[in-house]
N, C-alpha and C. Protein backbone atom coordinates (compact mmCIF):
# COMPACT_ATOMS: atom_id res chain seq x y z
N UNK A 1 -6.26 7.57 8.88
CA UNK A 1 -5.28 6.60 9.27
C UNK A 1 -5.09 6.63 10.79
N UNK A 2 -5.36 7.68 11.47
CA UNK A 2 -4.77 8.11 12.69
C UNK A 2 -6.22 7.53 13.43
N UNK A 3 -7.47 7.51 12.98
CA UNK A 3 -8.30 6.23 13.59
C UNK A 3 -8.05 5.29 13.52
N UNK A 4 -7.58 4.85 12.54
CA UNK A 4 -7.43 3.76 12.08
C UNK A 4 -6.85 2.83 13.28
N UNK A 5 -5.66 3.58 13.37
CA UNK A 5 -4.35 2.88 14.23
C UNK A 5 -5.77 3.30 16.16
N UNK A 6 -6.17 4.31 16.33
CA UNK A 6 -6.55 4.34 17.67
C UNK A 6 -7.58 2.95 17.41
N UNK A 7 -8.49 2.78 16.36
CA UNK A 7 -9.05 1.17 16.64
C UNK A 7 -8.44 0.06 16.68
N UNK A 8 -7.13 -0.05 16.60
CA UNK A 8 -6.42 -1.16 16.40
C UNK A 8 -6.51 -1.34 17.67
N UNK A 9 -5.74 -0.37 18.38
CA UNK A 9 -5.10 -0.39 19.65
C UNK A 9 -5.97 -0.38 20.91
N UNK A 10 -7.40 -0.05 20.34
CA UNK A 10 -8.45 -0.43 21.21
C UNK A 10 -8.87 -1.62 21.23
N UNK A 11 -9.44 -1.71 19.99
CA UNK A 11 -9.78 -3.13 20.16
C UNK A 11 -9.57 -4.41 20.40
N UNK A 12 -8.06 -4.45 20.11
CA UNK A 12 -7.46 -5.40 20.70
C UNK A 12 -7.73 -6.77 19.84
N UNK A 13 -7.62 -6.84 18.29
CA UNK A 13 -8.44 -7.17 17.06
C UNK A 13 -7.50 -7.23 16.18
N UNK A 14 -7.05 -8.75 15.50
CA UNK A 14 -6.09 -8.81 14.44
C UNK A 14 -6.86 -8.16 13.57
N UNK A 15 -6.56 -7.32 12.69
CA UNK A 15 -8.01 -6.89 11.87
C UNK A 15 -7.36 -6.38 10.34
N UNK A 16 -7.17 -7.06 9.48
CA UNK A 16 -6.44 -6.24 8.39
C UNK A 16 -7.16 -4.83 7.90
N UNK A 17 -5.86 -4.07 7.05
CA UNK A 17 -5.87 -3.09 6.67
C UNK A 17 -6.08 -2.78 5.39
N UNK A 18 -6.85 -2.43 4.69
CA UNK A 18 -7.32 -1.89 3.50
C UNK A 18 -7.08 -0.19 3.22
N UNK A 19 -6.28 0.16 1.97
CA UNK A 19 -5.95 1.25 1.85
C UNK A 19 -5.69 1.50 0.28
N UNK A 20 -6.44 2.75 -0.22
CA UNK A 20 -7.18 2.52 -2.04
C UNK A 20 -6.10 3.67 -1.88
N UNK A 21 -4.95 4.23 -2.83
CA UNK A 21 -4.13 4.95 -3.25
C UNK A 21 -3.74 5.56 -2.46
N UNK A 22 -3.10 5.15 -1.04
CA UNK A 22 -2.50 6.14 -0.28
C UNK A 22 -2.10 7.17 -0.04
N UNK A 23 -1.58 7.30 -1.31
CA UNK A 23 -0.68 8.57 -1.30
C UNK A 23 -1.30 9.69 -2.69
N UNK A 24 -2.56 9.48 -2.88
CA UNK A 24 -3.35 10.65 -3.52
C UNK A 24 -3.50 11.73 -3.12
N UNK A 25 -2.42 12.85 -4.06
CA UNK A 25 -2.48 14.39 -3.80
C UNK A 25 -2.18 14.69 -2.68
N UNK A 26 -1.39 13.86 -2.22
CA UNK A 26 -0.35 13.75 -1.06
C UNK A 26 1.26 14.17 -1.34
N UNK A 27 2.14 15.55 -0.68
CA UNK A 27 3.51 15.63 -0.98
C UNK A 27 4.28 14.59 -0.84
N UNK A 28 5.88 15.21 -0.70
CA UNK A 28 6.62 13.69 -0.37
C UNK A 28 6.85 13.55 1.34
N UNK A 29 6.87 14.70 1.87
CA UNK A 29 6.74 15.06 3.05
C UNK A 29 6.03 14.29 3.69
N UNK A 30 4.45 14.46 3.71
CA UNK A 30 3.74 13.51 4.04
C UNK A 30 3.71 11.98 3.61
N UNK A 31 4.41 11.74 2.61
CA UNK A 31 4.66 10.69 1.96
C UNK A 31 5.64 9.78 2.70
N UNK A 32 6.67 10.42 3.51
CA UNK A 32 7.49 9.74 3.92
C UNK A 32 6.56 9.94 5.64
N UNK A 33 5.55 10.55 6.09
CA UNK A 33 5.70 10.31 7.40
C UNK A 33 4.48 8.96 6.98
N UNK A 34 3.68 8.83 6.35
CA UNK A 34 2.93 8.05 5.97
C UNK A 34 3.33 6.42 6.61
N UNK A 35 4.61 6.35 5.24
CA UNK A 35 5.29 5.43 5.35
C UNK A 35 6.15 5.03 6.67
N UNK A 36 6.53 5.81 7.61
CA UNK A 36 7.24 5.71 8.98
C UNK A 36 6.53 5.81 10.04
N UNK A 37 5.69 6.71 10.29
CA UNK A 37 4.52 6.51 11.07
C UNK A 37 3.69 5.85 11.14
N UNK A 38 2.70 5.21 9.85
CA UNK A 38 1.87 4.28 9.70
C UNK A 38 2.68 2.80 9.44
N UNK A 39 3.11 2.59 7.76
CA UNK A 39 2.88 1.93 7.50
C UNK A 39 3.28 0.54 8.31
N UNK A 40 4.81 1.23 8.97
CA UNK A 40 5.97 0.56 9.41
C UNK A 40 5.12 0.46 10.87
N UNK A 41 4.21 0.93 11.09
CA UNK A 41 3.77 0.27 12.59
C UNK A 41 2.85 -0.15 12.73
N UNK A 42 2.20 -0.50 11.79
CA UNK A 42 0.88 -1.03 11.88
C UNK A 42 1.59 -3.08 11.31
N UNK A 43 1.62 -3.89 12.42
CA UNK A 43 1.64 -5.15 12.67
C UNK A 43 0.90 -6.32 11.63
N UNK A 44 -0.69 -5.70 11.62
CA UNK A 44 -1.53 -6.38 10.99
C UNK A 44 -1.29 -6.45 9.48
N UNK A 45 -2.30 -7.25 8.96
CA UNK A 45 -2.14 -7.32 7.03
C UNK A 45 -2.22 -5.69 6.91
N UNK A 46 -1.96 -5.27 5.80
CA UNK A 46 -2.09 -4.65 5.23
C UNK A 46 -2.59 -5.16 3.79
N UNK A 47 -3.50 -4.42 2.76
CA UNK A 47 -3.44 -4.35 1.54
C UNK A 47 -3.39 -3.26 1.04
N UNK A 48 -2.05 -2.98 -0.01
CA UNK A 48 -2.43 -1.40 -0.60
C UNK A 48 -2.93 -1.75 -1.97
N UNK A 49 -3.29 -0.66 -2.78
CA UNK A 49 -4.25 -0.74 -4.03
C UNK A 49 -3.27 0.48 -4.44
N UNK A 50 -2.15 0.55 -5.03
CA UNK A 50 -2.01 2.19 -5.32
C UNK A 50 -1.51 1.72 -6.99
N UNK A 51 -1.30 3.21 -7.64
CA UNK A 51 -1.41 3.22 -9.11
C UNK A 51 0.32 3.49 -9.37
N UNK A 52 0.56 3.19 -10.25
CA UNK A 52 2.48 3.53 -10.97
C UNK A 52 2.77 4.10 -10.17
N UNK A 53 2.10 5.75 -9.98
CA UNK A 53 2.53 7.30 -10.03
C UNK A 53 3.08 7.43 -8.08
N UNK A 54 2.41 6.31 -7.17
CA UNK A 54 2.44 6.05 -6.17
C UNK A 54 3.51 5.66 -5.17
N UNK A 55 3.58 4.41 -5.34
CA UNK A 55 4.24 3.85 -4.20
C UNK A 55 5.36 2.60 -5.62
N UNK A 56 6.70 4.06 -5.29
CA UNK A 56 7.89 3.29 -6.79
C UNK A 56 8.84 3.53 -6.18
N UNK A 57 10.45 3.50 -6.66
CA UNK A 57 11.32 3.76 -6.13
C UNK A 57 11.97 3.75 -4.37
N UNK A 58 12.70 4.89 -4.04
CA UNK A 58 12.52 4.83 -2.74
C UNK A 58 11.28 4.53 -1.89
N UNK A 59 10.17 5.21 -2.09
CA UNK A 59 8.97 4.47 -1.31
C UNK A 59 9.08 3.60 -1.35
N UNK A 60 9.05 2.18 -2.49
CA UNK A 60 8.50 1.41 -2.96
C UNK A 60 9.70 0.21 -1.41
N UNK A 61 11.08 0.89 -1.92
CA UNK A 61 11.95 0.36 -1.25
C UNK A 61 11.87 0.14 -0.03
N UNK A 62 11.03 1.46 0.51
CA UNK A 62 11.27 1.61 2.24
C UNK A 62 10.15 0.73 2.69
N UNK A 63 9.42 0.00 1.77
CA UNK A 63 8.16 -0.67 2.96
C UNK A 63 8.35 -2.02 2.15
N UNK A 64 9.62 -2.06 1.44
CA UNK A 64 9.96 -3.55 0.46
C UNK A 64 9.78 -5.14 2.06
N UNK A 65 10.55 -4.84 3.22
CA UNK A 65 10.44 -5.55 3.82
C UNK A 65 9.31 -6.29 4.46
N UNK A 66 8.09 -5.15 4.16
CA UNK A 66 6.56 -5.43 5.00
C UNK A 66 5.92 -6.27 3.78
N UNK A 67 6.08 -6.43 2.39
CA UNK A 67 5.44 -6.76 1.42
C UNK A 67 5.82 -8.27 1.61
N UNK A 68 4.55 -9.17 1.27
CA UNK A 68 4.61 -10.63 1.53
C UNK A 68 4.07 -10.97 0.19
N UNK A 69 3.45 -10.02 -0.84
CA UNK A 69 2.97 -10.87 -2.01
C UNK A 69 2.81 -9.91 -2.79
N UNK A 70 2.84 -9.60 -4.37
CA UNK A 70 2.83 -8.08 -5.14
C UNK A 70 1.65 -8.91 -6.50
N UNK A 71 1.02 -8.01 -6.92
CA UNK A 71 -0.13 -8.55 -7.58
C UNK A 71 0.07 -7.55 -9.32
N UNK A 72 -0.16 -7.42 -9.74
CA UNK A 72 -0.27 -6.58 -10.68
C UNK A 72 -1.38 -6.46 -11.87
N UNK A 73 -2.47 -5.58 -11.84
CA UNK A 73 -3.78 -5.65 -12.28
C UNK A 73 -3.87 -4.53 -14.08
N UNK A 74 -3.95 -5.43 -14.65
CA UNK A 74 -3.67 -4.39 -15.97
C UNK A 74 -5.33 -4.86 -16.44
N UNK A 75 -5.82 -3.66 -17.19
CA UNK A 75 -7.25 -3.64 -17.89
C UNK A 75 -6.84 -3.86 -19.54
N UNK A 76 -7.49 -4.94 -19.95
CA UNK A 76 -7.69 -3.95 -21.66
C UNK A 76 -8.72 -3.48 -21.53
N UNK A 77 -8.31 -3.56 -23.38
CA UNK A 77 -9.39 -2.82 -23.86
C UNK A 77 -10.85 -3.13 -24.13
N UNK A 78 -10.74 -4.24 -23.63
CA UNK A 78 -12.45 -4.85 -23.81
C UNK A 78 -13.04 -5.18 -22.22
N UNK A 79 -12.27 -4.44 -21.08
CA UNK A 79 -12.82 -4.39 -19.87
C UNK A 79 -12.37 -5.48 -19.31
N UNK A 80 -11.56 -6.25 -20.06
CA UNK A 80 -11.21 -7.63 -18.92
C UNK A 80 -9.84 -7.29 -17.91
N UNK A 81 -9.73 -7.62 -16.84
CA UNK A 81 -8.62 -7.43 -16.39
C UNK A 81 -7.59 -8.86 -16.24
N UNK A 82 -6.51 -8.34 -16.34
CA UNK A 82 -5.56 -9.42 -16.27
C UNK A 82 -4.41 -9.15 -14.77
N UNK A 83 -4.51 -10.13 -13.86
CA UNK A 83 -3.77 -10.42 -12.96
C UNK A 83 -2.52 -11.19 -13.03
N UNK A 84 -1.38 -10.42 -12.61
CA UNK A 84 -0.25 -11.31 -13.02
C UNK A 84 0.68 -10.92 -11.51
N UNK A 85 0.75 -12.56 -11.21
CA UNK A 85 1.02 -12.55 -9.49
C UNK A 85 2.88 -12.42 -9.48
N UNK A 86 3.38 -12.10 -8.33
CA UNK A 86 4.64 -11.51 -8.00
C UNK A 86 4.73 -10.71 -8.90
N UNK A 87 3.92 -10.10 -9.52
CA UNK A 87 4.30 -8.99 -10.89
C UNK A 87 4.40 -7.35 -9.99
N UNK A 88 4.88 -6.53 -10.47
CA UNK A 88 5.02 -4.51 -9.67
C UNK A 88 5.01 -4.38 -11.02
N UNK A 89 5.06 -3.10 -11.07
CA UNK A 89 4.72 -2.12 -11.96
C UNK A 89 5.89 -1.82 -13.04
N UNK A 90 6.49 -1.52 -13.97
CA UNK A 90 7.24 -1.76 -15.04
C UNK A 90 8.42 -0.84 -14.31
N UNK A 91 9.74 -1.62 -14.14
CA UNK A 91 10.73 -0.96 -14.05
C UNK A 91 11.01 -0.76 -12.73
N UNK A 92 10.01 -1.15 -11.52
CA UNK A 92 9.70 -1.97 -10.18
C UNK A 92 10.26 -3.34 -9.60
């Protein structure tokens, strides 16, 4: 992440952000500098990809203002996935 942000700032490049479970096997510690250090300063798109166990509750709350669209991706059981838009995660 900490490249991440030095290529931003080099390049000088609207450039969105792609980020697959952020907070994997990650404390809350780091969890909250994540969210205050990164998420909250990084300008550009963002997309996160994270699972239930992730980004809920207070997290979910503290970066509620940066979120512009929430997607919600459920699999069955025959491999199809189903997308259901402004949808979060149950109880979200």
């Amino acid at each position: 992440m900490s490249l991440y942000l030095a290529l931003l700032k080099t390049s000088k490049r609207n450039i969105p952000f792609f980020v697959d479970t952020p907070f994997a096997r990650i404390d809350s510690t780091n969890k909250m500098a994540i969210i205050d250090v990164f998420f909250k300063s990084i300008e550009n798109q963002i997309f996160i990809l994270s699972t239930d166990s992730e980004i809920y509750g207070k997290y979910k709350l503290l970066i509620d203002d940066k979120l512009n669209k929430t997607f919600l991706l459920k699999s069955t059981r025959y491999g199809v996935t189903e997308i259901f838009d402004n949808e979060y995660f149950e109880g979200e």
